[in-house]
N, C-alpha and C. Protein backbone atom coordinates (compact mmCIF):
# COMPACT_ATOMS: atom_id res chain seq x y z
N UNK A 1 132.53 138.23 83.96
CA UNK A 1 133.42 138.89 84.91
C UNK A 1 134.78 138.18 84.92
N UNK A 2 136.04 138.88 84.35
CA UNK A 2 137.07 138.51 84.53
C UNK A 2 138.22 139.12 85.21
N UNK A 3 138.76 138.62 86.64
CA UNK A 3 139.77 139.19 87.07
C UNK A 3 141.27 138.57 87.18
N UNK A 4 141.93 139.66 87.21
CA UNK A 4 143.30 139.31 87.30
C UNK A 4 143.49 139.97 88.19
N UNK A 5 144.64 139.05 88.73
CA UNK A 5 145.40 139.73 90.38
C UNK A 5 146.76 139.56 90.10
N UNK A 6 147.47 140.64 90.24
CA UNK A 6 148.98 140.87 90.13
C UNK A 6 149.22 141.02 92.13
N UNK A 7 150.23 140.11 92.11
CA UNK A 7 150.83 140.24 93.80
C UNK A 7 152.15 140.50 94.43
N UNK A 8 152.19 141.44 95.44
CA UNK A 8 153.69 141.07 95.65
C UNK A 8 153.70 139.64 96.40
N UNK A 9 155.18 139.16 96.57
CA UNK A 9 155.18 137.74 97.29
C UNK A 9 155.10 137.89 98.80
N UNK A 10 154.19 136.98 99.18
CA UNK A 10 153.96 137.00 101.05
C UNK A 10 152.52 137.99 101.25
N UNK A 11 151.92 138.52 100.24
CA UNK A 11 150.56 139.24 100.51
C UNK A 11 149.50 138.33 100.71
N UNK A 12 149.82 137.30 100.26
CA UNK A 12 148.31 136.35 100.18
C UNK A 12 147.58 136.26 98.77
N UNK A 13 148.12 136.51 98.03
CA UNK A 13 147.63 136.56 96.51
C UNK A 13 146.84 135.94 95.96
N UNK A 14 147.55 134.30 96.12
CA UNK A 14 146.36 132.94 95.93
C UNK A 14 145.61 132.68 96.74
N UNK A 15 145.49 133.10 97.76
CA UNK A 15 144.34 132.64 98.91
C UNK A 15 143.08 134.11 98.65
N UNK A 16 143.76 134.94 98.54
CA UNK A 16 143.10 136.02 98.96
C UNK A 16 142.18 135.89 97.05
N UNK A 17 142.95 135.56 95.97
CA UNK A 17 142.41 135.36 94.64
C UNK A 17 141.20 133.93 94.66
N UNK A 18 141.47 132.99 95.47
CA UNK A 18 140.62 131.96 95.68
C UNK A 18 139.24 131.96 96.41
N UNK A 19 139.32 133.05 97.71
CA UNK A 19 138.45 133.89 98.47
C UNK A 19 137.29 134.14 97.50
N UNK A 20 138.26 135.07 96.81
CA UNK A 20 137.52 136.34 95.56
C UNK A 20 136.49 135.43 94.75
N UNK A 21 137.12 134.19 93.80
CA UNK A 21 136.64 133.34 93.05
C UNK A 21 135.29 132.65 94.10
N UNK A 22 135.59 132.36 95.51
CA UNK A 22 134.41 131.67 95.74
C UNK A 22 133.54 132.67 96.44
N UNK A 23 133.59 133.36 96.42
CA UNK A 23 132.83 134.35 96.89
C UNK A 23 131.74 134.87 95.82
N UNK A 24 132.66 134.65 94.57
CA UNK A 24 131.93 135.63 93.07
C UNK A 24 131.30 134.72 92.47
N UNK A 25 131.79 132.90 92.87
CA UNK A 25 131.41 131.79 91.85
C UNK A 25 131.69 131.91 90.53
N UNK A 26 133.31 131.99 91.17
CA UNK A 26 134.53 131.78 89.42
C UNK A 26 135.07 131.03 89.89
N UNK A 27 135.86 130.58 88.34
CA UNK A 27 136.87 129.70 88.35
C UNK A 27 138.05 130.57 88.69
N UNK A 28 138.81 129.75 89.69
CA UNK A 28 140.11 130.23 89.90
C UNK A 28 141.32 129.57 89.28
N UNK A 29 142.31 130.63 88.28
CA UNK A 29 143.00 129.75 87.71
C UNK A 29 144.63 130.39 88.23
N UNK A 30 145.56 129.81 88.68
CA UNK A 30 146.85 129.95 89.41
C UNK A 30 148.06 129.00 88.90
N UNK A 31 148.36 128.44 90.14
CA UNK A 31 149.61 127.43 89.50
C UNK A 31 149.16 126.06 88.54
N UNK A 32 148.05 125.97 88.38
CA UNK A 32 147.30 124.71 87.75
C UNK A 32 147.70 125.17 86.31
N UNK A 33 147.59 126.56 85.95
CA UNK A 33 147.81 126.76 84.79
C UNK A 33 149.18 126.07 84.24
N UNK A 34 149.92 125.70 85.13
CA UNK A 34 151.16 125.22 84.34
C UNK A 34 150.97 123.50 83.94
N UNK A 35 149.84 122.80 84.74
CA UNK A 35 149.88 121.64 84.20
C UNK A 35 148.96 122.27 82.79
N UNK A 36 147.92 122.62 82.45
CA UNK A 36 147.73 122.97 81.02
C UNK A 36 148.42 123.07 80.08
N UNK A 37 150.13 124.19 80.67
CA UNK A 37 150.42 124.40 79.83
C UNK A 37 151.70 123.50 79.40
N UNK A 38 152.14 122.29 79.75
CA UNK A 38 152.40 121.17 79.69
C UNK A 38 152.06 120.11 78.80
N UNK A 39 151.01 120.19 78.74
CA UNK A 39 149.76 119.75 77.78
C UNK A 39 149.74 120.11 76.69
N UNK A 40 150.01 121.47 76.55
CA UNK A 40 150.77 121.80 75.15
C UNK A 40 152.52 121.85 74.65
N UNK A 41 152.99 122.07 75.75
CA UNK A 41 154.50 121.84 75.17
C UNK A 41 154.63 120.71 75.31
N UNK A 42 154.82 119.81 74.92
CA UNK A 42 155.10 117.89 75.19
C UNK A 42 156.58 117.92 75.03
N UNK A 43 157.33 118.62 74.38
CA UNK A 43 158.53 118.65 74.69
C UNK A 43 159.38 118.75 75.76
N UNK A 44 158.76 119.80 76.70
CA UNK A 44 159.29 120.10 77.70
C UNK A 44 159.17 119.67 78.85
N UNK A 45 159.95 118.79 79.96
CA UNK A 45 159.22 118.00 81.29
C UNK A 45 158.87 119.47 81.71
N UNK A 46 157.96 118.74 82.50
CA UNK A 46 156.65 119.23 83.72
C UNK A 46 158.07 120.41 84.17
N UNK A 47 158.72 119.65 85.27
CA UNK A 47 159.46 120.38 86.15
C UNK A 47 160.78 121.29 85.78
N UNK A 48 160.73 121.47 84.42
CA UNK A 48 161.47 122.40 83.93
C UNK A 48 160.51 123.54 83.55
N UNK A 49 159.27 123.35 82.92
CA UNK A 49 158.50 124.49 83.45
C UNK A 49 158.13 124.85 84.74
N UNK A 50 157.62 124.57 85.75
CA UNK A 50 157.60 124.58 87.11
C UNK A 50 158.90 125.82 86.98
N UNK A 51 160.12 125.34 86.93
CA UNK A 51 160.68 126.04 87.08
C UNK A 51 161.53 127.40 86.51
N UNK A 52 160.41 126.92 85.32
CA UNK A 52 160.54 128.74 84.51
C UNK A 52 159.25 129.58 85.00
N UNK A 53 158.11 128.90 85.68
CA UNK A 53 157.01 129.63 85.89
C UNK A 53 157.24 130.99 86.49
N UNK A 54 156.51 132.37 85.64
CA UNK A 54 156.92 133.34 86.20
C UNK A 54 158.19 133.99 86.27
N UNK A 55 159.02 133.30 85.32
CA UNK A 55 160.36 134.43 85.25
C UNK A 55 160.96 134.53 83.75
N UNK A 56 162.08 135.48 83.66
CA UNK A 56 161.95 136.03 82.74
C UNK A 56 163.14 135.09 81.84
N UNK A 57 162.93 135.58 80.71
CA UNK A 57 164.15 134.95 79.27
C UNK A 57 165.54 135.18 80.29
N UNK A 58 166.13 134.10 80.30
CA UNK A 58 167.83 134.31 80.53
C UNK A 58 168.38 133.57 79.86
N UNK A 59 168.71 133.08 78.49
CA UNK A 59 169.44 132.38 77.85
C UNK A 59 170.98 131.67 79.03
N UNK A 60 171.11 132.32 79.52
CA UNK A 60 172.40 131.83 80.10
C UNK A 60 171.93 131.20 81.34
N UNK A 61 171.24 131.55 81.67
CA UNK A 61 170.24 130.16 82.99
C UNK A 61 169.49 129.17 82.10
N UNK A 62 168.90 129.10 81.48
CA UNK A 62 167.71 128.49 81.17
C UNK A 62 168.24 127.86 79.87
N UNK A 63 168.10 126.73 79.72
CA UNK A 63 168.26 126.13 78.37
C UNK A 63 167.29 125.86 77.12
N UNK A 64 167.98 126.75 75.93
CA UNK A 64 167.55 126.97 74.76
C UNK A 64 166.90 125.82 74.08
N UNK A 65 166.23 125.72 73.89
CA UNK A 65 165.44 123.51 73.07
C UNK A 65 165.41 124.38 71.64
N UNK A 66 165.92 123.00 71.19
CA UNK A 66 166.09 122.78 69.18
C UNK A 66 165.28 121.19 69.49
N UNK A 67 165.23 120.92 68.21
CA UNK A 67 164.55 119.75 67.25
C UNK A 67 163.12 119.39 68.57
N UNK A 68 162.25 119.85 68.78
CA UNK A 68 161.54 119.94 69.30
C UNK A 68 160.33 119.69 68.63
N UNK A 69 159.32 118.69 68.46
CA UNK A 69 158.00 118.45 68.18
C UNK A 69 157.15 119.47 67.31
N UNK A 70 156.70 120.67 68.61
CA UNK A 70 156.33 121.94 68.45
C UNK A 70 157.82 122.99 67.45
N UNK A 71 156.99 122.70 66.55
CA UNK A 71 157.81 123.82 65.28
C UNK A 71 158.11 124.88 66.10
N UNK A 72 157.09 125.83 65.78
CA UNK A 72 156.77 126.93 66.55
C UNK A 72 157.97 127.18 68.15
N UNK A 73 157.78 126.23 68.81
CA UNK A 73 158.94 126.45 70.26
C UNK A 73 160.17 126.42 69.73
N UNK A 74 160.82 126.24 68.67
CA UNK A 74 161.83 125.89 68.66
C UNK A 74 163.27 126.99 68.78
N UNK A 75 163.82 126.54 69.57
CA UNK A 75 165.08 127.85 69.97
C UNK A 75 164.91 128.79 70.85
N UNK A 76 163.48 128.04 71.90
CA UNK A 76 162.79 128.86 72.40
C UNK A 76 163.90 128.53 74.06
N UNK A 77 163.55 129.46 74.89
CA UNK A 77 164.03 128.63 76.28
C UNK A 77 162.73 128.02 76.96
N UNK A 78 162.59 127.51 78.35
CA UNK A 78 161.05 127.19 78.47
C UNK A 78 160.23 128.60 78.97
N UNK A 79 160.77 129.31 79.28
CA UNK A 79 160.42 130.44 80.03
C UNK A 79 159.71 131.26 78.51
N UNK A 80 160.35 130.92 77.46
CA UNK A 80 159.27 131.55 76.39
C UNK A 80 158.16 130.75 76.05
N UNK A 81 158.53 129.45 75.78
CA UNK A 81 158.10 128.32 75.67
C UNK A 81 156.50 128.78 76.54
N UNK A 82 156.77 129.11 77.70
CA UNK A 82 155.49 128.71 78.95
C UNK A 82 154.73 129.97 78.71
N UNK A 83 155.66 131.21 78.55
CA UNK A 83 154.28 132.42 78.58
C UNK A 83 153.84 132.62 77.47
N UNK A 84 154.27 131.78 75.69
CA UNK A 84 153.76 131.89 74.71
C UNK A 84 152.38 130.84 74.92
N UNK A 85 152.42 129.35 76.00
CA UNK A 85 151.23 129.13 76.08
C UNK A 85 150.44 129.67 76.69
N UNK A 86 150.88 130.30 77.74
CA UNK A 86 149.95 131.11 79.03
C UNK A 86 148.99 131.80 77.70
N UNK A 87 149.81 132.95 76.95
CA UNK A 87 149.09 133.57 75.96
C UNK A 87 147.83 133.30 75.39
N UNK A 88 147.96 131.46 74.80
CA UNK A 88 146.39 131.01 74.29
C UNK A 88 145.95 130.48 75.30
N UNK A 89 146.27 129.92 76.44
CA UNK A 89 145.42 129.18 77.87
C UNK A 89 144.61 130.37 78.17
N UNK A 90 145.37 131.61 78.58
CA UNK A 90 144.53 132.94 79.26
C UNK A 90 142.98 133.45 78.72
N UNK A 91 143.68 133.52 77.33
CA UNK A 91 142.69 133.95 76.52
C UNK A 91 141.21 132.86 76.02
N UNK A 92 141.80 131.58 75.76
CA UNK A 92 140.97 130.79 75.54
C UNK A 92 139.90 130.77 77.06
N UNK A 93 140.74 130.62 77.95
CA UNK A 93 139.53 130.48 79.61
C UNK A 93 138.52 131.68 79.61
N UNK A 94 139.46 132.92 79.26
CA UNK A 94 138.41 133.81 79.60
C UNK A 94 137.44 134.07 78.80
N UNK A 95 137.37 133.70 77.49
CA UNK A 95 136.56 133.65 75.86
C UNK A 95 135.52 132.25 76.70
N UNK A 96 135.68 131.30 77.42
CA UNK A 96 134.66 130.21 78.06
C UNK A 96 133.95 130.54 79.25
N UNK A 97 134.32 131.38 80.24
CA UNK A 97 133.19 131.92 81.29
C UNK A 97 134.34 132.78 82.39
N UNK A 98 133.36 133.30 83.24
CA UNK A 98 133.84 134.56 84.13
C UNK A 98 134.84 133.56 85.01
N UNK A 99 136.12 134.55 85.53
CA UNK A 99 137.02 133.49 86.07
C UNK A 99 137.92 134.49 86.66
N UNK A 100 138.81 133.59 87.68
CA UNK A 100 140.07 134.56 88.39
C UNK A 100 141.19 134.11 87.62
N UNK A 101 142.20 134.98 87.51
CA UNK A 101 143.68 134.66 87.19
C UNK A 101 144.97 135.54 88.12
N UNK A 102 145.73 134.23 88.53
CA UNK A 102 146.27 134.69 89.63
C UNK A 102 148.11 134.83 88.60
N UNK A 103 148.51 136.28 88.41
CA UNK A 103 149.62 136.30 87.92
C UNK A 103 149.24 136.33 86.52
N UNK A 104 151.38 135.30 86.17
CA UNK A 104 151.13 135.34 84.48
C UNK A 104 151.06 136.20 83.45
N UNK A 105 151.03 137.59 84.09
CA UNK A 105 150.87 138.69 83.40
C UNK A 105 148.98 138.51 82.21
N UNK A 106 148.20 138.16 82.95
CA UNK A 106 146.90 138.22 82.59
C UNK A 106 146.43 139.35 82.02
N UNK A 107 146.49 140.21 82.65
CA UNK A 107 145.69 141.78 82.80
C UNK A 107 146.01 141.97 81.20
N UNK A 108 147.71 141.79 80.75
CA UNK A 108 148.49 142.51 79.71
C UNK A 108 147.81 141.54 78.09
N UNK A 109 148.11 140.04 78.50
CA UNK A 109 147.22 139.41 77.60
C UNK A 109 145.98 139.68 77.31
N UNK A 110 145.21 139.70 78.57
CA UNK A 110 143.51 139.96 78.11
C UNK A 110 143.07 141.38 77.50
N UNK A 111 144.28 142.52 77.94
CA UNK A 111 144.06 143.65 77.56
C UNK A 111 144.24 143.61 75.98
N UNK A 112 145.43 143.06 75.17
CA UNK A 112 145.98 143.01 74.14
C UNK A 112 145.35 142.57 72.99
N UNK A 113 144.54 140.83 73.96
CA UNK A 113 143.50 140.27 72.92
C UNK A 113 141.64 141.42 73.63
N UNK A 114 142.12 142.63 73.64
CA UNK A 114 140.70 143.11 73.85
C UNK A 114 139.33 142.61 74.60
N UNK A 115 139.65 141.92 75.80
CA UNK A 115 138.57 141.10 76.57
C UNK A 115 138.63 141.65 77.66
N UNK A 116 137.42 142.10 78.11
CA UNK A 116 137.07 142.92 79.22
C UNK A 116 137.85 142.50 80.67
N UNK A 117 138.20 143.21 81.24
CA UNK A 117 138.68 142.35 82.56
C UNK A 117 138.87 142.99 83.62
N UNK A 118 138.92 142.96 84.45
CA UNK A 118 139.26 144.01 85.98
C UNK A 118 140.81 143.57 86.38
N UNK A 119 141.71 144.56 86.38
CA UNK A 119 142.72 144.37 87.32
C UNK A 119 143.13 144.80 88.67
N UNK A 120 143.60 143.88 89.42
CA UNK A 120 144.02 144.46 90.40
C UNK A 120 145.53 143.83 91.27
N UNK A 121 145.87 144.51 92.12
CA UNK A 121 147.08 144.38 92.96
C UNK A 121 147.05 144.13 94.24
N UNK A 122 147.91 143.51 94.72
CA UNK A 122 147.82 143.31 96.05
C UNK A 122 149.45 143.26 96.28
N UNK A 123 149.26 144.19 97.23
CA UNK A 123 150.52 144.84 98.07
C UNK A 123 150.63 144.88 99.46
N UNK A 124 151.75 144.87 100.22
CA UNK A 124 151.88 144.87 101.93
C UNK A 124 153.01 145.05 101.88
N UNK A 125 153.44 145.89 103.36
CA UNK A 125 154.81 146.31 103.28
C UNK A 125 155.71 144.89 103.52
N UNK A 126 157.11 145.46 103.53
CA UNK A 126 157.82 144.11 103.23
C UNK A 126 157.88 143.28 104.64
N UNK A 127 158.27 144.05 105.78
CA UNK A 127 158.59 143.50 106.81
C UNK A 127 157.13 142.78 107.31
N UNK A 128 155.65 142.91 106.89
CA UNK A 128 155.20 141.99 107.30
C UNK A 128 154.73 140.63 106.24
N UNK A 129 155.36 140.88 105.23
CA UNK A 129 155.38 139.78 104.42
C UNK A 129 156.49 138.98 104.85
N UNK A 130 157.91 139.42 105.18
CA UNK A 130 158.46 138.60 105.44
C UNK A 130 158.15 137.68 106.75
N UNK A 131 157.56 138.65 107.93
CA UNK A 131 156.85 137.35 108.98
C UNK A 131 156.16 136.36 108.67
N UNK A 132 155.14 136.66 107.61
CA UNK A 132 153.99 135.93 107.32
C UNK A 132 154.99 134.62 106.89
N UNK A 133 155.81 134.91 105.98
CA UNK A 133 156.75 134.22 105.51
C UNK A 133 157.17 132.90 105.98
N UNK A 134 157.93 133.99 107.37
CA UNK A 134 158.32 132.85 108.74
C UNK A 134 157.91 131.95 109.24
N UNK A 135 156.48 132.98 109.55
CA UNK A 135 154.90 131.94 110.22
C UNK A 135 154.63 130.56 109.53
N UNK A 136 154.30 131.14 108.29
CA UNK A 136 153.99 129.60 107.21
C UNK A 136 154.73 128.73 106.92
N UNK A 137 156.13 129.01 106.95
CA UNK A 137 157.03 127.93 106.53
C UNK A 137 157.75 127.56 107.19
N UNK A 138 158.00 128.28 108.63
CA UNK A 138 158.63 128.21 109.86
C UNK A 138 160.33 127.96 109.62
N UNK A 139 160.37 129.66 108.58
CA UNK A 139 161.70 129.60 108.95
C UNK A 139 162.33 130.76 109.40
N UNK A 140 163.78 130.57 109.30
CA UNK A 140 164.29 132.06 109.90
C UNK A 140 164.52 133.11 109.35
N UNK A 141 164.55 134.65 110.38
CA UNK A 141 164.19 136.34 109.13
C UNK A 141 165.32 136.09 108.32
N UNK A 142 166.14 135.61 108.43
CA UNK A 142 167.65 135.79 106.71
C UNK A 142 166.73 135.10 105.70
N UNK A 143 166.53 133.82 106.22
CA UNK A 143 165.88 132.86 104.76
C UNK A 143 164.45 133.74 104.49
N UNK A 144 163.62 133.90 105.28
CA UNK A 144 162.20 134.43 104.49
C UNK A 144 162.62 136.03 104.12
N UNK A 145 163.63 137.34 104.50
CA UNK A 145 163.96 137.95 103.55
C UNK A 145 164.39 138.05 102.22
N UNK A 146 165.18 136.89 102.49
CA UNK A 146 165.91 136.43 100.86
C UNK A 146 165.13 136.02 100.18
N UNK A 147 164.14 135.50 100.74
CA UNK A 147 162.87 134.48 99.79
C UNK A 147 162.20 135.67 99.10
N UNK A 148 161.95 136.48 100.14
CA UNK A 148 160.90 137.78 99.63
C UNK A 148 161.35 138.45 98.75
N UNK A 149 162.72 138.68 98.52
CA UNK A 149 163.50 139.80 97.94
C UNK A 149 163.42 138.91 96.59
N UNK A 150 164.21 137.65 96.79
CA UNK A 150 164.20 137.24 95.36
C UNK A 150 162.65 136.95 94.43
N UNK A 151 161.69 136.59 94.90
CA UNK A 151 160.71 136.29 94.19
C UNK A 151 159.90 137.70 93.59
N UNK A 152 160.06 138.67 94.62
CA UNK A 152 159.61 140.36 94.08
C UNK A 152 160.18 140.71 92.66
N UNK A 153 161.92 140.11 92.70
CA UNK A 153 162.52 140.52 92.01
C UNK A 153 162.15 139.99 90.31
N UNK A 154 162.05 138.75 90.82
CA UNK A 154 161.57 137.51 89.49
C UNK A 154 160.46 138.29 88.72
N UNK A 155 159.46 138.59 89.61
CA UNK A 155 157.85 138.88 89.45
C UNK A 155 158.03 140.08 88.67
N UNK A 156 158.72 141.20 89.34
CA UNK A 156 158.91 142.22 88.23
C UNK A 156 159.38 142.17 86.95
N UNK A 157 160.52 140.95 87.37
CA UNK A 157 161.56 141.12 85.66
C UNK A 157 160.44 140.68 85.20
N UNK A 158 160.00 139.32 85.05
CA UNK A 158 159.26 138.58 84.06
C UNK A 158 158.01 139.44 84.17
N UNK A 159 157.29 140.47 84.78
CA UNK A 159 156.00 141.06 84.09
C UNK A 159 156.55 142.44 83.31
N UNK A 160 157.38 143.00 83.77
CA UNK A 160 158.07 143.77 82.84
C UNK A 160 158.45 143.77 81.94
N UNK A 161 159.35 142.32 81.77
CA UNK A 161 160.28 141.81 80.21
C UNK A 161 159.13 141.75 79.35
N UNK A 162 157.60 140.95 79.40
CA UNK A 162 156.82 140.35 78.89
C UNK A 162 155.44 141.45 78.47
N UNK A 163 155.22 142.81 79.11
CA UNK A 163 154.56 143.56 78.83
C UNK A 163 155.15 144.95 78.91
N UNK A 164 156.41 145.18 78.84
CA UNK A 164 156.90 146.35 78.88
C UNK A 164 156.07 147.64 79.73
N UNK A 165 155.70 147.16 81.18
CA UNK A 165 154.91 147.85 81.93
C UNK A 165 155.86 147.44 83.11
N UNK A 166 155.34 148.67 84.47
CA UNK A 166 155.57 148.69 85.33
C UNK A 166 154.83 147.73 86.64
N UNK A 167 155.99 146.54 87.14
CA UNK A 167 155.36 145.93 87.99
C UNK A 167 154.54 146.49 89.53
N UNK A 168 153.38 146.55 89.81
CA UNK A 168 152.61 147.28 90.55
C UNK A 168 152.85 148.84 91.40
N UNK A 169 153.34 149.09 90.04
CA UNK A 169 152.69 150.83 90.05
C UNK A 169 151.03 150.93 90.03
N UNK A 170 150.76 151.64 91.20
CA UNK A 170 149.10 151.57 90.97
C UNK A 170 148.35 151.74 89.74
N UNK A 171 149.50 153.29 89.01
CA UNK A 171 148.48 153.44 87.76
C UNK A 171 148.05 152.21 86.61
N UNK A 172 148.82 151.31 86.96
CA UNK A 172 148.73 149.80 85.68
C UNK A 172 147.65 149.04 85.95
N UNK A 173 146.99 149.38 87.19
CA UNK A 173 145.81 148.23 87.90
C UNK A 173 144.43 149.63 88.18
N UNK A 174 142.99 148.70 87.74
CA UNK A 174 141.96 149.11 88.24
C UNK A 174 141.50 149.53 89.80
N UNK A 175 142.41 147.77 90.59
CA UNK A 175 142.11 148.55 92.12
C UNK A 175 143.30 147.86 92.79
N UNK A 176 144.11 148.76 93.53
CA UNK A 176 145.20 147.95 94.52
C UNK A 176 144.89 147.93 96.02
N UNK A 177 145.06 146.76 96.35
CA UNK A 177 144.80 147.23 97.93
C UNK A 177 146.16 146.52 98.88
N UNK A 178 146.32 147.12 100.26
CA UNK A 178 146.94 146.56 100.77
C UNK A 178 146.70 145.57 101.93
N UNK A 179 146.96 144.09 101.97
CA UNK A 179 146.80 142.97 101.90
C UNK A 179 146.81 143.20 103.94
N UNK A 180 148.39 143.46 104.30
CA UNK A 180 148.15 144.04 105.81
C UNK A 180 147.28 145.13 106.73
N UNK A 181 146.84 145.79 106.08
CA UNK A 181 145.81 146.47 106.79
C UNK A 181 144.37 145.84 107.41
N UNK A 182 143.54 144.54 106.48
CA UNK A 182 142.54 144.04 106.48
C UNK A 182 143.05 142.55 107.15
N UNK A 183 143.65 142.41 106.83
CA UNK A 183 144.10 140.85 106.69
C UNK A 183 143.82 140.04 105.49
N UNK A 184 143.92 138.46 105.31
CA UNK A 184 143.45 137.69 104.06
C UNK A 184 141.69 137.40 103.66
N UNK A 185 141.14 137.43 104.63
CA UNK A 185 139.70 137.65 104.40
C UNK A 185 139.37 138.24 104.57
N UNK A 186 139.47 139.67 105.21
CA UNK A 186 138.87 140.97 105.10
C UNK A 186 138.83 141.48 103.72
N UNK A 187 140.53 141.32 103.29
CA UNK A 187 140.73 141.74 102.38
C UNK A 187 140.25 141.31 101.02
N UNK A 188 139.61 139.76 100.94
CA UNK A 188 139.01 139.32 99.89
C UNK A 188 137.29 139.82 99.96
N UNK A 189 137.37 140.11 100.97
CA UNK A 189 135.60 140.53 101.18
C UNK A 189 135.48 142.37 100.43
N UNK A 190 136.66 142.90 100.85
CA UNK A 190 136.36 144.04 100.19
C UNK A 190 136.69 144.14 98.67
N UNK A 191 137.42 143.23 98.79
CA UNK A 191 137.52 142.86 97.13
C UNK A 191 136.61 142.74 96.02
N UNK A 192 135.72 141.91 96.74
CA UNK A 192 133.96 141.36 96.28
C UNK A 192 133.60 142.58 96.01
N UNK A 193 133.04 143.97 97.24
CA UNK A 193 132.83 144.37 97.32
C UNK A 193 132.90 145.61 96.41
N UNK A 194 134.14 145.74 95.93
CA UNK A 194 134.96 146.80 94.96
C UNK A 194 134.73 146.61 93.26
N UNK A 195 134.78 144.78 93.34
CA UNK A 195 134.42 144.26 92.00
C UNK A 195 132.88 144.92 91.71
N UNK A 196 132.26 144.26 92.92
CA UNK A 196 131.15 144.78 92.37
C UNK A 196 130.31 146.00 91.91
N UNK A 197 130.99 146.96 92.78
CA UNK A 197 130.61 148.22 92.66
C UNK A 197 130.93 148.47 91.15
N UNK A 198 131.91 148.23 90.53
CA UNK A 198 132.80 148.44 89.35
C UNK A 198 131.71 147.75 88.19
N UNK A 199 131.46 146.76 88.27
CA UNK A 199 130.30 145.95 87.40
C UNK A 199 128.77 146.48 87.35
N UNK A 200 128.53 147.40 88.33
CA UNK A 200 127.70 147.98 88.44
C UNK A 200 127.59 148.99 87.03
């Protein structure tokens, strides 16, 4: 059993994907994936991936690496650099046992290398993502709108640029649900619930 969860930002994505995993007794794999994929670029510090995680090629933000170790990366920015490893990390985890993947454009990799997988979405309207926003980080509605707006924005370019698909249009996902109606553990319980029916 392999799932991927595509999210908007402020739904609960990783909590509600971590739920899912211990509920099903998977591995949950999320932002950890970037120390892995670290592990393979040795060229690149940690925190310059960190900070390509999840977004898209901009040559004019992001700086281009030459004479680089890794043949293969070379002339790459890190933002290619990171989702060309995501590519063999994804695939290699899910080829080793049933597991969650949170982001990363998963669904598009596992679909591509032909490995069974369930996708799904998680969505909530904006204005209560941006509270949730507030709540957790305790700041004010300008900063957690802007937060919301820009990271939606990231999430689309970079799953779009990288699979030439539409970022959570329902038709691209097996099951979408919305994250405010249930709450974060309701919503991972019906999750269980949906997987399973589907595996059935």
């Amino acid at each position: 059993m392999i799932i991927c969860i595509g999210r908007e930002f402020g739904t609960g994505g990783h909590e509600i994907g971590r739920k899912v995993a211990e509920k099903l007794g998977l591995e949950l794999y999320d932002r950890d994936l970037i120390d892995r994929a670290a592990e393979k670029i040795v060229a690149m510090p940690k925190d310059v991936l960190e900070k390509a995680d999840e977004k898209k090629r901009n040559p004019w933000l992001h700086e281009v690496w030459y004479d680089v170790p890794n043949q293969e990366l070379n002339g790459m920015t890190a933002n290619e650099a990171l989702h060309l490893a995501y590519n063999s990390i994804i695939r290699e985890l899910a080829e080793k046992g049933d597991c969650v993947f949170v982001g990363r454009c998963a669904d598009y990799i596992l679909e591509q290398a032909k490995i069974d997988h369930i996708s799904l979405f998680i969505a909530a309207p904006f204005e209560w993502r941006v509270k949730r926003k507030m709540e957790q980080l305790s700041i004010d509605e300008k900063s957690a709108t802007a937060m919301v707006r820009k990271k939606d924005k990231e999430r689309k370019a970079y799953y779009d640029y990288y699979t030439g698909r539409n970022w959570g249009r329902p038709y691209e996902y097996d099951l979408c649900i919305n994250s405010s109606r249930l709450g974060i553990e309701a919503t991972a319980e019906k999750l269980v619930e949906m997987i399973q029916e589907l595996e059935k």
